[in-house]
Protein backbone atom coordinates (compact mmCIF):
# COMPACT_ATOMS: atom_id res chain seq x y z
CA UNK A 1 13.34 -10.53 5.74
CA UNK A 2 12.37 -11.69 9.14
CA UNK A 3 11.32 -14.84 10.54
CA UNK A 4 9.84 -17.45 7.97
CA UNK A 5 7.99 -20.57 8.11
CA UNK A 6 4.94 -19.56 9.72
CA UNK A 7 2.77 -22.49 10.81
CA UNK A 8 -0.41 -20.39 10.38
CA UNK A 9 0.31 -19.77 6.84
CA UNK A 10 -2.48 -21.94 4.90
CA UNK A 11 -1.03 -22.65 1.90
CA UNK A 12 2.55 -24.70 0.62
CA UNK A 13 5.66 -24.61 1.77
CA UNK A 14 8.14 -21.75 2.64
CA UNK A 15 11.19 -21.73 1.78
CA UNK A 16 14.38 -20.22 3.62
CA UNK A 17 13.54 -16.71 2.22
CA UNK A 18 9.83 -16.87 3.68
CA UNK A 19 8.80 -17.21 0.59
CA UNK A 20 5.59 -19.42 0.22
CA UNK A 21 6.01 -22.01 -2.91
CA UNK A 22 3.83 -21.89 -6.24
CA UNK A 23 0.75 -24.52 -4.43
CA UNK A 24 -0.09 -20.96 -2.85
CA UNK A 25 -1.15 -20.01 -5.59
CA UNK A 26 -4.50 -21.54 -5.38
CA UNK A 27 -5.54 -20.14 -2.00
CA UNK A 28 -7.29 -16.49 -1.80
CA UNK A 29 -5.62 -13.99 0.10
CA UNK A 30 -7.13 -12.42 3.15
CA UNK A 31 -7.00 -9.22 2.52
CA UNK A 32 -8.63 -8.70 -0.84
CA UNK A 33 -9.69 -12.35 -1.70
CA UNK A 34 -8.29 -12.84 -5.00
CA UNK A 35 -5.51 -15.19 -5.83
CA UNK A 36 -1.87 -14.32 -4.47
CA UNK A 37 1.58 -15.73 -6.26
CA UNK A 38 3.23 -15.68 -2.90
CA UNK A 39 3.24 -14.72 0.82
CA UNK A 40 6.24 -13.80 3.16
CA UNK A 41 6.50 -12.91 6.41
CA UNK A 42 8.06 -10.06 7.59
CA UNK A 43 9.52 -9.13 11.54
CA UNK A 44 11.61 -5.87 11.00
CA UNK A 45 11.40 -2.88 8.84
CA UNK A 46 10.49 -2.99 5.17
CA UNK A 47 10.03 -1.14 2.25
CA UNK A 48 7.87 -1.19 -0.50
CA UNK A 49 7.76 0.02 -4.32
CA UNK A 50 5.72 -1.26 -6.71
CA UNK A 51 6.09 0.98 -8.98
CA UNK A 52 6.88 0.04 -12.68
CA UNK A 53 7.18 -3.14 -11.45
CA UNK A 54 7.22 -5.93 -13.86
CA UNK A 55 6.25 -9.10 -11.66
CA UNK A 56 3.73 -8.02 -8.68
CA UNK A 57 0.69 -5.35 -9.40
CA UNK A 58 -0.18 -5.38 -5.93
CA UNK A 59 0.81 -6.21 -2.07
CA UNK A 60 -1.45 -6.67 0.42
CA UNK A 61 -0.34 -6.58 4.36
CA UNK A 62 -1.39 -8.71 7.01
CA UNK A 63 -0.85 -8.11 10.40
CA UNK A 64 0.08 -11.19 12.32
CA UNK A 65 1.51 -11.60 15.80
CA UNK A 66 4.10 -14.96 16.33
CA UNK A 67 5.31 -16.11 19.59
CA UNK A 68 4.41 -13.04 20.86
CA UNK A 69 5.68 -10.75 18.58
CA UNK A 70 4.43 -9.03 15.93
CA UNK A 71 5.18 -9.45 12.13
CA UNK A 72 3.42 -8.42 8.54
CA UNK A 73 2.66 -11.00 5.95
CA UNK A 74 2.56 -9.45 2.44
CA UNK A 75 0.85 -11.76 -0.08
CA UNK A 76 2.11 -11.04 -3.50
CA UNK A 77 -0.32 -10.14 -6.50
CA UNK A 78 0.53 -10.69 -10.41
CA UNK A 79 -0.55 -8.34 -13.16
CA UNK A 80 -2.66 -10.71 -14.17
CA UNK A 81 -4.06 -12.37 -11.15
CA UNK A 82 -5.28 -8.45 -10.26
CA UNK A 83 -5.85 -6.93 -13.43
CA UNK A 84 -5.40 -3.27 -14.98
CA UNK A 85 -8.15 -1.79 -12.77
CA UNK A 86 -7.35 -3.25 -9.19
């Protein structure tokens, strides 16, 4: 995971993993505008595979650029905070 700590992020804390605390919880994400469990930011390379996976239903991606350079913030969806037909 790349840099963390993003000042632009707009909701709780992030922790040393870039991973934003449970108060984000409460905030909509950007992308789709339904509730998010968490947001990280992301400078280098990534994967992604959510399939058959038990905690997040969806991510959505967020391009972002910091101090010049760019980076993806993925904001985390629950089963439950998407639903069975999202």
């Amino acid at each position: 995971m790349g840099d963390a700590g993003d000042p632009g992020l707009s909701a709780g804390g992030i922790d040393a993993a870039g991973v934003a605390d449970e108060d984000a919880a409460s905030e909509l994400c950007p992308v789709c505008s339904t509730p998010y469990d968490s947001v990280s930011l992301h400078d280098r390379g990534l994967l992604v595979n959510l399939l058959d996976n038990e905690r997040y239903r969806r991510v959505c991606f967020e391009p972002v650029e910091r101090d010049g350079r760019p980076h993806v913030r993925f904001f985390h969806h629950t089963h439950e905070q998407v639903g069975g037909d999202d």
